[in-house]
N, C-alpha and C. Protein backbone atom coordinates (compact mmCIF):
# COMPACT_ATOMS: atom_id res chain seq x y z
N UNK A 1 170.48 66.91 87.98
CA UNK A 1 170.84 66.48 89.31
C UNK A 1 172.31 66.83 89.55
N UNK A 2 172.75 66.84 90.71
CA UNK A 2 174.05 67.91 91.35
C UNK A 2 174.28 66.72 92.53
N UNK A 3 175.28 65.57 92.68
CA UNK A 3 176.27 64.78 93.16
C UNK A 3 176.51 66.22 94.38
N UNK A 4 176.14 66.22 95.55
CA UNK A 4 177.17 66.78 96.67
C UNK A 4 178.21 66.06 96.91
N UNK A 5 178.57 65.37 96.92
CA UNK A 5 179.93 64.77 97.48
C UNK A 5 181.00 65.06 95.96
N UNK A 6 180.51 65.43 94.86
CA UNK A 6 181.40 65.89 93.47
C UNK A 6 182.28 66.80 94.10
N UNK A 7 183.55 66.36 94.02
CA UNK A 7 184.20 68.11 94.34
C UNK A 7 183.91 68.79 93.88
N UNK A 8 183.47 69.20 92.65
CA UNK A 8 183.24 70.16 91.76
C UNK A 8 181.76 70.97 92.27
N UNK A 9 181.11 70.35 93.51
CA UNK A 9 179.53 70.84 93.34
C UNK A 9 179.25 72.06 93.61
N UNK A 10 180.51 72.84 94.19
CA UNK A 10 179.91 73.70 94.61
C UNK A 10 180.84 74.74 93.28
N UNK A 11 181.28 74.56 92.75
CA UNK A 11 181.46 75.68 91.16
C UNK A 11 180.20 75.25 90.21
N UNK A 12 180.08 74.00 90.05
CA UNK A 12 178.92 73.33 88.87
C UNK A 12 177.59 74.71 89.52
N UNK A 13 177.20 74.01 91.09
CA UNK A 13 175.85 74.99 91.50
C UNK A 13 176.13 76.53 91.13
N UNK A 14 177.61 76.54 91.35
CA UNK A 14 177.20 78.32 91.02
C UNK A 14 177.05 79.15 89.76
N UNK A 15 177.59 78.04 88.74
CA UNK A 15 177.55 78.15 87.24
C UNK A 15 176.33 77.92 86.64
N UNK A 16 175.52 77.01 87.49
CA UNK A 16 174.12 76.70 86.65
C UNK A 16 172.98 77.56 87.80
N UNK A 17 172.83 77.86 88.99
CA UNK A 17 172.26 78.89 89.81
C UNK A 17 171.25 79.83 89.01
N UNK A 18 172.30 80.72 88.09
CA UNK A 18 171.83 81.80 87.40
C UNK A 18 170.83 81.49 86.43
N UNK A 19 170.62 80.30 86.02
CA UNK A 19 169.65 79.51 85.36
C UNK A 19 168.60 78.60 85.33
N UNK A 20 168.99 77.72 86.24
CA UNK A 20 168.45 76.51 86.81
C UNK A 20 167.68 77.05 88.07
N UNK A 21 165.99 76.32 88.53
CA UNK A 21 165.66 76.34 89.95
C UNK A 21 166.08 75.23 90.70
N UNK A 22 166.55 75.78 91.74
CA UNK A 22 166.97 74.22 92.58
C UNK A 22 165.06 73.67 93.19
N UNK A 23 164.63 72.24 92.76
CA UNK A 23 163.96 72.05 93.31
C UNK A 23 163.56 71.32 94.75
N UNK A 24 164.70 70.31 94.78
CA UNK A 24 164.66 69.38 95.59
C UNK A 24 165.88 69.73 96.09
N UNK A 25 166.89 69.20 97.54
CA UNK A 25 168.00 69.42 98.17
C UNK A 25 167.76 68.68 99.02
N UNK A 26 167.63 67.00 99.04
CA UNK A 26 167.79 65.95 100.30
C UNK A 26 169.36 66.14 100.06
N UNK A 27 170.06 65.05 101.18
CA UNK A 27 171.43 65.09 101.92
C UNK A 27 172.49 64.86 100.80
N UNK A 28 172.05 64.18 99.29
CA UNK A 28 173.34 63.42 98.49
C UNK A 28 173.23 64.03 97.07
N UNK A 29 172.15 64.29 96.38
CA UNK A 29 171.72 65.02 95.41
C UNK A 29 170.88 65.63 94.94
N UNK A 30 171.04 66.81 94.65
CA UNK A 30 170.61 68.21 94.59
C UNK A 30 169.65 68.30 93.18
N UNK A 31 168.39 68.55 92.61
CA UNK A 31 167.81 68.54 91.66
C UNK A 31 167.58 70.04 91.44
N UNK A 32 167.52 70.22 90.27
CA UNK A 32 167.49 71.40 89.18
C UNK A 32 166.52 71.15 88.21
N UNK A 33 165.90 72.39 87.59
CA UNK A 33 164.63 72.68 86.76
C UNK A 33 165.29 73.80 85.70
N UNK A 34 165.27 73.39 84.80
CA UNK A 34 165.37 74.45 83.50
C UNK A 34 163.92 74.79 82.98
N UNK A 35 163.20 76.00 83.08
CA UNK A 35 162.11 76.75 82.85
C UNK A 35 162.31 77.76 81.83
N UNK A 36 161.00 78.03 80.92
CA UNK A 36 161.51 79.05 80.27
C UNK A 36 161.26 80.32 81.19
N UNK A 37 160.65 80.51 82.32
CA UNK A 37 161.04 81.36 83.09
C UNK A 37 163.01 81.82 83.61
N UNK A 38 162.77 80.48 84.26
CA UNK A 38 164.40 80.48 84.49
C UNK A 38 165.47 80.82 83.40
N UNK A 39 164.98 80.67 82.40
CA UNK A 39 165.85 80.93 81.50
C UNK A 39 165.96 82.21 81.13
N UNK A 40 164.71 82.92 80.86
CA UNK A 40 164.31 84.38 80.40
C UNK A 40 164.52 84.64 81.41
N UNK A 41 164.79 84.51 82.88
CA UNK A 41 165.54 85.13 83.74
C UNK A 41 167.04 85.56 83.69
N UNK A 42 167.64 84.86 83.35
CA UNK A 42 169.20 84.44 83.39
C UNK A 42 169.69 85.23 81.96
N UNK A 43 168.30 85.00 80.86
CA UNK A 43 168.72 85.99 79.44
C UNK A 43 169.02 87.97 79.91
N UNK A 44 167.43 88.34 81.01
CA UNK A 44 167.24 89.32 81.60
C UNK A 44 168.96 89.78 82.19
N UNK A 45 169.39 88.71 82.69
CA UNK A 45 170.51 89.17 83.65
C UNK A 45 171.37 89.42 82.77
N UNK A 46 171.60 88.93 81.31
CA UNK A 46 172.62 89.21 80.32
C UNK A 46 173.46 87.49 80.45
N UNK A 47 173.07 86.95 80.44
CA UNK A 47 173.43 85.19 80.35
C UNK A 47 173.14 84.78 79.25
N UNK A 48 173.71 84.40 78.45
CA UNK A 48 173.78 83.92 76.98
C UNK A 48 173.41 82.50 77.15
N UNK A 49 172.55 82.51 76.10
CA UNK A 49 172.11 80.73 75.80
C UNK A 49 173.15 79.91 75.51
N UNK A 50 174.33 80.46 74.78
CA UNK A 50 176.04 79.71 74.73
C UNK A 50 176.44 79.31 76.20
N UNK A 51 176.31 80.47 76.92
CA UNK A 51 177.04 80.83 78.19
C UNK A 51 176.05 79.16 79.16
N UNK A 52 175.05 79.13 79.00
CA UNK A 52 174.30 78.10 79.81
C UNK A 52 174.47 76.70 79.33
N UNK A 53 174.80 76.43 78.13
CA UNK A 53 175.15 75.51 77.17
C UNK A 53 176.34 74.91 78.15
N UNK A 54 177.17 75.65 78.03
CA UNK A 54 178.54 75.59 78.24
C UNK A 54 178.74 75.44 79.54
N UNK A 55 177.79 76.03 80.31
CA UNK A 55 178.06 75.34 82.03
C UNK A 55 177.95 74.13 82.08
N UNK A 56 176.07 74.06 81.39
CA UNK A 56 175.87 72.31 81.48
C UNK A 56 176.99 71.54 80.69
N UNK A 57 177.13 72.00 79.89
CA UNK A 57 178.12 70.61 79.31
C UNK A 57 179.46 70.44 79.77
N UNK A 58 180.22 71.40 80.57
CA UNK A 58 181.43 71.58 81.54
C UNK A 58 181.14 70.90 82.65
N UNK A 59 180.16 71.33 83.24
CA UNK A 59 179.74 70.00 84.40
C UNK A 59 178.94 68.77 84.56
N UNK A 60 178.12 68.40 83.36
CA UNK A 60 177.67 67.15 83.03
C UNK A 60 178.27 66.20 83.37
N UNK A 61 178.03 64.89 84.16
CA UNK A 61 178.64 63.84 84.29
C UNK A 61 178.31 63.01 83.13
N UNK A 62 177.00 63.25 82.23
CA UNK A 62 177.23 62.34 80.56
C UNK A 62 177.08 63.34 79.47
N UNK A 63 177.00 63.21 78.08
CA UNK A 63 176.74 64.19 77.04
C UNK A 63 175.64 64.52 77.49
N UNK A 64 175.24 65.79 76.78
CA UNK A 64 173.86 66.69 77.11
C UNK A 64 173.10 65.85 75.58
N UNK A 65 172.03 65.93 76.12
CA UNK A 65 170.99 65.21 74.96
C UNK A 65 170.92 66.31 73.53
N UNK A 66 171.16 65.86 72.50
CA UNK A 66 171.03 66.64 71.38
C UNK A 66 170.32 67.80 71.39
N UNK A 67 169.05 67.22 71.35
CA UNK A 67 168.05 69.11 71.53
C UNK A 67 168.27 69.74 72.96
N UNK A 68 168.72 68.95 73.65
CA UNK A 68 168.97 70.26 74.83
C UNK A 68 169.32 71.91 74.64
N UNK A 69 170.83 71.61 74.04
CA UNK A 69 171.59 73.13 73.35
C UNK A 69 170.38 73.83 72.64
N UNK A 70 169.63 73.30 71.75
CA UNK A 70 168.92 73.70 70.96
C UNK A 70 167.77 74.22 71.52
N UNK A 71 167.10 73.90 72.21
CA UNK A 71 166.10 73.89 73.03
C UNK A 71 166.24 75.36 74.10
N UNK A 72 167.26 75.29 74.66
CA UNK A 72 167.68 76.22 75.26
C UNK A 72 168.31 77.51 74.47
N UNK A 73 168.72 77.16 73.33
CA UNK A 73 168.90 78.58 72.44
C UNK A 73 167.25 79.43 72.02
N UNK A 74 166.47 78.13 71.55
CA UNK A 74 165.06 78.42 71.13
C UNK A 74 164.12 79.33 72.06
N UNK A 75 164.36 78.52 73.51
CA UNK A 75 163.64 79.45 74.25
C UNK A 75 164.19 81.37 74.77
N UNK A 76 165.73 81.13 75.04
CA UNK A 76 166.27 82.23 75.33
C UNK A 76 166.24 83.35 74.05
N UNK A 77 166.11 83.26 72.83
CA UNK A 77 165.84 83.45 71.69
C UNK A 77 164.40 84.46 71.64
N UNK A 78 164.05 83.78 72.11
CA UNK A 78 162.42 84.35 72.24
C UNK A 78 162.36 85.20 73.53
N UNK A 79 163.17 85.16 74.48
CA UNK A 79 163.45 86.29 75.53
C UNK A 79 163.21 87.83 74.81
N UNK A 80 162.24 88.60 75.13
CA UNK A 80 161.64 90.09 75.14
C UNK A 80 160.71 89.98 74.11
N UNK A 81 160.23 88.96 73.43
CA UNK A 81 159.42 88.75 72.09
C UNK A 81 157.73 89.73 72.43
């Protein structure tokens, strides 16, 4: 989820964009989908599983859940298999 009123929302959206589907967009907060589509998309574009790591956890408002990083290396990993 993506806080619009965050100052930050509109660098956070453009950092996680390349990865994330936006699903939902009512007036206050913005929802996002991590897919292994979306992901093997964003690998396609030359987006590193570090590189996506590192958005989410730069703009996270709490820690990222342990297997997240992991999870997201696992699937991008398997990108062209």
């Amino acid at each position: 989820m993506l806080e619009v009123d965050n100052p930050l929302h509109a660098e956070a959206r453009d950092a996680i964009a390349p990865f994330a589907e936006l699903e939902k967009s009512p007036e206050h907060i913005h929802t996002y989908r991590l897919s292994p589509l979306s992901l093997w998309n964003a690998a396609a574009a030359g987006i590193s599983a570090d590189e996506m790591v590192d958005a989410l956890a730069t703009y996270s408002k709490f820690p990222l859940p342990p297997n997240l990083p992991v999870d997201i290396k696992e699937l991008v990993g398997r990108y062209g298999e």
